[in-house]
Protein backbone atom coordinates (compact mmCIF):
# COMPACT_ATOMS: atom_id res chain seq x y z
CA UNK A 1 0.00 0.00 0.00
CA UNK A 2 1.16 3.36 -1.22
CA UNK A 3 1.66 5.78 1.98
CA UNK A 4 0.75 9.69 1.39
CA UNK A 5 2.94 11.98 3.46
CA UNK A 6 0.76 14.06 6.07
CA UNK A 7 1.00 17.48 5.81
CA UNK A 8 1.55 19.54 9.29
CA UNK A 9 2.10 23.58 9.67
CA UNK A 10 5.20 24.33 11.69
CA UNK A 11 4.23 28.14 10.83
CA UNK A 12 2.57 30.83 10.44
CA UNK A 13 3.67 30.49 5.98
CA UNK A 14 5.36 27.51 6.38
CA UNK A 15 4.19 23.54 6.13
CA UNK A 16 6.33 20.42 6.68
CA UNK A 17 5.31 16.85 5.40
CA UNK A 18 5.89 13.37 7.88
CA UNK A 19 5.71 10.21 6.73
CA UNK A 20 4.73 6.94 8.47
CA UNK A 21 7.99 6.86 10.16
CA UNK A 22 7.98 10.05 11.49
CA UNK A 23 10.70 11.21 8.59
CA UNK A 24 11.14 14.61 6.35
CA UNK A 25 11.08 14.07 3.02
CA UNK A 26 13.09 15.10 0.72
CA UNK A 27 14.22 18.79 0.34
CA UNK A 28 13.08 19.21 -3.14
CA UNK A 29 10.08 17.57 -2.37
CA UNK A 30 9.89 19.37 0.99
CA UNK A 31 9.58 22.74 -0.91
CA UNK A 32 6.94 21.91 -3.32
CA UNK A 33 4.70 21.21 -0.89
CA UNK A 34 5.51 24.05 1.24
CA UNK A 35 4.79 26.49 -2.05
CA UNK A 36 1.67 24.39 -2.83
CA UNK A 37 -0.47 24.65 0.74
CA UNK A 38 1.02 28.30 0.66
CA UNK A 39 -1.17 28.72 -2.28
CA UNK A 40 -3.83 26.94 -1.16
CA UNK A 41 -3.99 28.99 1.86
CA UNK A 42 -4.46 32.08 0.75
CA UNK A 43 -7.10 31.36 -0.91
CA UNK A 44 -10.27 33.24 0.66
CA UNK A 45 -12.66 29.87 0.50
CA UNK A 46 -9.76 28.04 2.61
CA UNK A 47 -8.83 30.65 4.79
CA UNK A 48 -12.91 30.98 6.00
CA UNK A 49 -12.15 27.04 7.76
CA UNK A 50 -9.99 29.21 9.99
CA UNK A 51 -10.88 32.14 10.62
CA UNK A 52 -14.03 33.35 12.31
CA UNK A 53 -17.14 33.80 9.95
CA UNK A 54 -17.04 37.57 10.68
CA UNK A 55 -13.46 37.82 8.98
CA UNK A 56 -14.81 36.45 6.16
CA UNK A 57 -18.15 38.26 6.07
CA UNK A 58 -17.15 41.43 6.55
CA UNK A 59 -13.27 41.69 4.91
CA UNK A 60 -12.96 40.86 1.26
CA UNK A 61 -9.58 38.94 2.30
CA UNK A 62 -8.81 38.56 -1.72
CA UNK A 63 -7.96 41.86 -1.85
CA UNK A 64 -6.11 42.56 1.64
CA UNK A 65 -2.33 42.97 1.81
CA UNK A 66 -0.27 39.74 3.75
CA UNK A 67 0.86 42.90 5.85
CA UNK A 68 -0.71 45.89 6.65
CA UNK A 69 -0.97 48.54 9.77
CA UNK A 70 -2.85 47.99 12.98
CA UNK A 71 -3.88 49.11 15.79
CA UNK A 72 -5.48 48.29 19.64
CA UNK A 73 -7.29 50.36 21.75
CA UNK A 74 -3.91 52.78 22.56
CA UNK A 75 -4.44 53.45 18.37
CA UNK A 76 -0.43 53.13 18.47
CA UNK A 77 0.28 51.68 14.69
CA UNK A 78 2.24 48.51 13.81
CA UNK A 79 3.03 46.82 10.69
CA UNK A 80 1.82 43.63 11.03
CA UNK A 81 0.85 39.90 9.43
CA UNK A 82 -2.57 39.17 8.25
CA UNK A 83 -3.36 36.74 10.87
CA UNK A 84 -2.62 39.50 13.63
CA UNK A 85 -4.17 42.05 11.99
CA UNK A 86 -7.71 40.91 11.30
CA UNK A 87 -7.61 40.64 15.15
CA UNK A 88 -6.91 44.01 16.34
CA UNK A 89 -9.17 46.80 17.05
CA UNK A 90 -7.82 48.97 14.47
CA UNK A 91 -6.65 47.94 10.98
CA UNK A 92 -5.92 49.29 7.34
CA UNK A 93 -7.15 46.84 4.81
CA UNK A 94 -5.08 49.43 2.09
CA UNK A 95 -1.61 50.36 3.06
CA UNK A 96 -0.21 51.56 -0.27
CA UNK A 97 -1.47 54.77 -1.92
CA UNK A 98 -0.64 52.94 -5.27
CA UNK A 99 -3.56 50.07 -4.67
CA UNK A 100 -7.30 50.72 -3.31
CA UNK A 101 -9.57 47.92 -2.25
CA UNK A 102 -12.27 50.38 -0.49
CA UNK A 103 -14.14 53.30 -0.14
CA UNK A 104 -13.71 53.91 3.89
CA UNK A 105 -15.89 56.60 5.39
CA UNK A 106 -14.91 58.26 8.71
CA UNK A 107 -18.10 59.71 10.56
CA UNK A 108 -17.67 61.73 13.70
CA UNK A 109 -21.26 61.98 14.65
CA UNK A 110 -24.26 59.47 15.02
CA UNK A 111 -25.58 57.98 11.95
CA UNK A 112 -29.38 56.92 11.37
CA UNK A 113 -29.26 54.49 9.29
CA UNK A 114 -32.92 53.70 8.75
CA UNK A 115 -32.77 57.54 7.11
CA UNK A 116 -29.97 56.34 4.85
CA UNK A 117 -32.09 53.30 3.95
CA UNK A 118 -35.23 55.35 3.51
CA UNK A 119 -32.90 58.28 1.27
CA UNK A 120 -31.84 55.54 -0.92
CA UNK A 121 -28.22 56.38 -0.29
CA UNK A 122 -25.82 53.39 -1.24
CA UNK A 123 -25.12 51.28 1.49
CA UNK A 124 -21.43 49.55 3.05
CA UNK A 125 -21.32 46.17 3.27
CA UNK A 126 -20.17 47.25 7.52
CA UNK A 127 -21.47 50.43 9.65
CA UNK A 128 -18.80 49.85 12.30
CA UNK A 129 -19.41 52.23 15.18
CA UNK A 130 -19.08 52.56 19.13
CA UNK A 131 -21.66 50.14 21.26
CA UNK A 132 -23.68 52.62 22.75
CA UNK A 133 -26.46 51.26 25.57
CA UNK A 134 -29.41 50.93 23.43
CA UNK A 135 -27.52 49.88 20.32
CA UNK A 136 -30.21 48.96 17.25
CA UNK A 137 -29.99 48.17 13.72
CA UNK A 138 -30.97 52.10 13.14
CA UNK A 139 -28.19 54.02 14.59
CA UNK A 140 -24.91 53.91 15.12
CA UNK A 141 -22.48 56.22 16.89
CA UNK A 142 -19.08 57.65 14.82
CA UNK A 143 -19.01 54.47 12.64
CA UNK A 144 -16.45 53.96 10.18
CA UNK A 145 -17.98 52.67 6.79
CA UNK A 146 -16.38 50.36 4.56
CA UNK A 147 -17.57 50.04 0.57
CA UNK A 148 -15.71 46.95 -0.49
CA UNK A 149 -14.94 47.20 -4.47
CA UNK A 150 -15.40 44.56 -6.75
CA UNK A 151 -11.78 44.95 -8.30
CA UNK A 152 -9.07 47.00 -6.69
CA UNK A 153 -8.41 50.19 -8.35
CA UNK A 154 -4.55 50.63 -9.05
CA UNK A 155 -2.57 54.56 -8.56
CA UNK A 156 -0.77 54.37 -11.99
CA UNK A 157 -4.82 54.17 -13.74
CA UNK A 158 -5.63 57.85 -13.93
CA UNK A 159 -9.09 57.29 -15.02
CA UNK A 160 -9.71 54.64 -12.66
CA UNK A 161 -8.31 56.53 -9.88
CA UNK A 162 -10.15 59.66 -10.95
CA UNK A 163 -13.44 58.00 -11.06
CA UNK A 164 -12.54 56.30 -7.46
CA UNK A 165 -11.73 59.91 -6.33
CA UNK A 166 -14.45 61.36 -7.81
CA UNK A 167 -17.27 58.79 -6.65
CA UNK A 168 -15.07 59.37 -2.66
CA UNK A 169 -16.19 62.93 -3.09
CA UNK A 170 -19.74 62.18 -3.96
CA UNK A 171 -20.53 59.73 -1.23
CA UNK A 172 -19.19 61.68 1.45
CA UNK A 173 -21.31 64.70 0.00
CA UNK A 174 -24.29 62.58 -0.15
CA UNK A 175 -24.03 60.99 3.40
CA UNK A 176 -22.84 64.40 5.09
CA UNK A 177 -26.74 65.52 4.23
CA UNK A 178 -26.90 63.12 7.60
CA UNK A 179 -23.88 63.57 9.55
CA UNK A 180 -20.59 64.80 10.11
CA UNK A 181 -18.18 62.78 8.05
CA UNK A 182 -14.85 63.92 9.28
CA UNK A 183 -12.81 62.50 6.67
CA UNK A 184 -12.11 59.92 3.63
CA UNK A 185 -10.31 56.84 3.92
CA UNK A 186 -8.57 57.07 7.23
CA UNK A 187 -5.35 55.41 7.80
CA UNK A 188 -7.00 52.42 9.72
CA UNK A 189 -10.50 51.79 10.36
CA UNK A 190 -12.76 49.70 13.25
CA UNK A 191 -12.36 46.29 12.62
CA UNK A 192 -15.92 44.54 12.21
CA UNK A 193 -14.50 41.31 13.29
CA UNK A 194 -13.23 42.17 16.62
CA UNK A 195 -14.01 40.34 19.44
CA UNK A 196 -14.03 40.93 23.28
CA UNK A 197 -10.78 39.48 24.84
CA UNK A 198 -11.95 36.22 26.00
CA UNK A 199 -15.58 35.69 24.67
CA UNK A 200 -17.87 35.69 21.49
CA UNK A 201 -19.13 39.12 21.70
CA UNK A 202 -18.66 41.91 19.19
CA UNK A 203 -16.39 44.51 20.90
CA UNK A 204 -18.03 47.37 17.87
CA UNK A 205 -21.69 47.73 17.22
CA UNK A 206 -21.71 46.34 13.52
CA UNK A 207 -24.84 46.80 11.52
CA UNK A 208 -24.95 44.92 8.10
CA UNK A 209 -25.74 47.00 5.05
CA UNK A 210 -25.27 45.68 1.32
CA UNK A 211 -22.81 42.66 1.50
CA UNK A 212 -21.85 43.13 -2.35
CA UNK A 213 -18.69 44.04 -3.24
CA UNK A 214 -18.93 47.19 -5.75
CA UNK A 215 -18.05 48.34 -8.94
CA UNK A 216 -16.79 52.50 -9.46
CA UNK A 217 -19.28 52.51 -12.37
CA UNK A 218 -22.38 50.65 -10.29
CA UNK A 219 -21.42 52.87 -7.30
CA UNK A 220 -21.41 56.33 -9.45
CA UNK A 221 -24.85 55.34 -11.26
CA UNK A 222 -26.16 54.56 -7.55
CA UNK A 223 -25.46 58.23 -6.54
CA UNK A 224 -26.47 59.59 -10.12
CA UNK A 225 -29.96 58.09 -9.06
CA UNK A 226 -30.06 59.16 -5.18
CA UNK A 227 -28.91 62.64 -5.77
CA UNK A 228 -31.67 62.39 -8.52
CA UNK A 229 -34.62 61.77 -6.58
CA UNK A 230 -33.43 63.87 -3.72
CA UNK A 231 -33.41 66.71 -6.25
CA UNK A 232 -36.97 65.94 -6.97
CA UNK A 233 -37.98 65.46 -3.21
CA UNK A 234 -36.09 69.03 -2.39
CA UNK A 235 -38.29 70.46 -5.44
CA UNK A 236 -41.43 69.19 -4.43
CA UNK A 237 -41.06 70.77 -1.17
């Protein structure tokens, strides 16, 4: 009977094969498995077996760097691994300038979402904000939104990157009709995903919007069509 090598992780990127007698294989051998579950585990459908379901709901992981910055509750930064940073309080899910996965939204003021529903404004797939006492699925206090895009939008691209700029702009205009949105893709922003040390509970108030992962062009026509019927509520009044 043929005997398969098991595979076992000695690391965080790194994967080591045993055989039935408790040997290494080969070194040549040794590496092409090590590239080959490195592969296989970055793969967002694999990585959901580990991580918890809200990493995977709520971060497009195809997209995120293998190191980016984060931050606890001090907010002091670090440069850090993937599987450290979907865990801290704070984190950035784009580092370069050169490279943008999202549309983040800063808001320094409560936000009532059930007026955002009803003004047809586009919604985040996460309205990450403080958990105040009676936190609902209608408000939520100086959350960070986070518009996941459908295909990252790269710095050297001017017209990509002037439509991504352009459709920044529009959103914050539209949303700042509600709030006070303090500022456009912040450095790091609330991670959805974060736990309390030591139990299953949410350490953010997280309210679900759209789970879809947008395109510039869908996300532009969705404004063109909001700012169009707000036009034609303001008239009517």
């Amino acid at each position: 009977m043929l005997l398969v090598p098991s595979v076992t992780k000695v690391g965080p990127e790194k994967y080591t094969l045993i055989d039935a007698n408790g040997r290494k294989p080969a070194r040549q051998e040794q590496g092409y498995w090590t590239r080959r579950f490195k592969s296989r585990m970055s793969n967002e459908e694999n990585l959901a077996l580990f991580y918890p379901l809200e990493v995977t709901d709520y971060m497009d992981l195809r997209h995120m760097p293998r190191w980016s910055y984060a931050a606890n509750e001090d907010k002091k930064i670090f440069w850090l691994p993937q599987h450290e940073y979907i865990d801290a309080h704070y984190y950035s899910p784009q580092p370069y300038r050169s490279k943008k996965v999202a549309i983040i939204l800063d808001i320094d003021s409560n936000l009532d979402v059930a007026r955002m529903r009803e003004m047809g404004i586009p919604l985040p797939r996460t309205i990450t904000g403080r958990p105040p006492h009676n936190a609902d699925d209608h408000n939520s206090c100086r959350p960070h939104l986070v518009y996941w895009l459908h295909r990252p939008v790269w710095g050297n691209r001017r017209k990509d990157m002037n439509l991504y700029n352009d459709v920044c702009e529009r959103l914050a205009n539209l949303i700042g009709r509600l709030c006070y949105v303090e500022r456009i893709n912040t450095p790091t922003t609330k991670n959805p995903a974060k736990r309390i040390y030591g139990t299953e509970n949410p350490f953010y108030h997280v309210i679900e919007g759209d789970l879809r992962e947008w395109g510039l062009e869908e996300l532009s026509d969705a404004i063109d069509d909001c700012e169009a019927a707000l036009e034609a509520e303001d008239a009517i009044c």
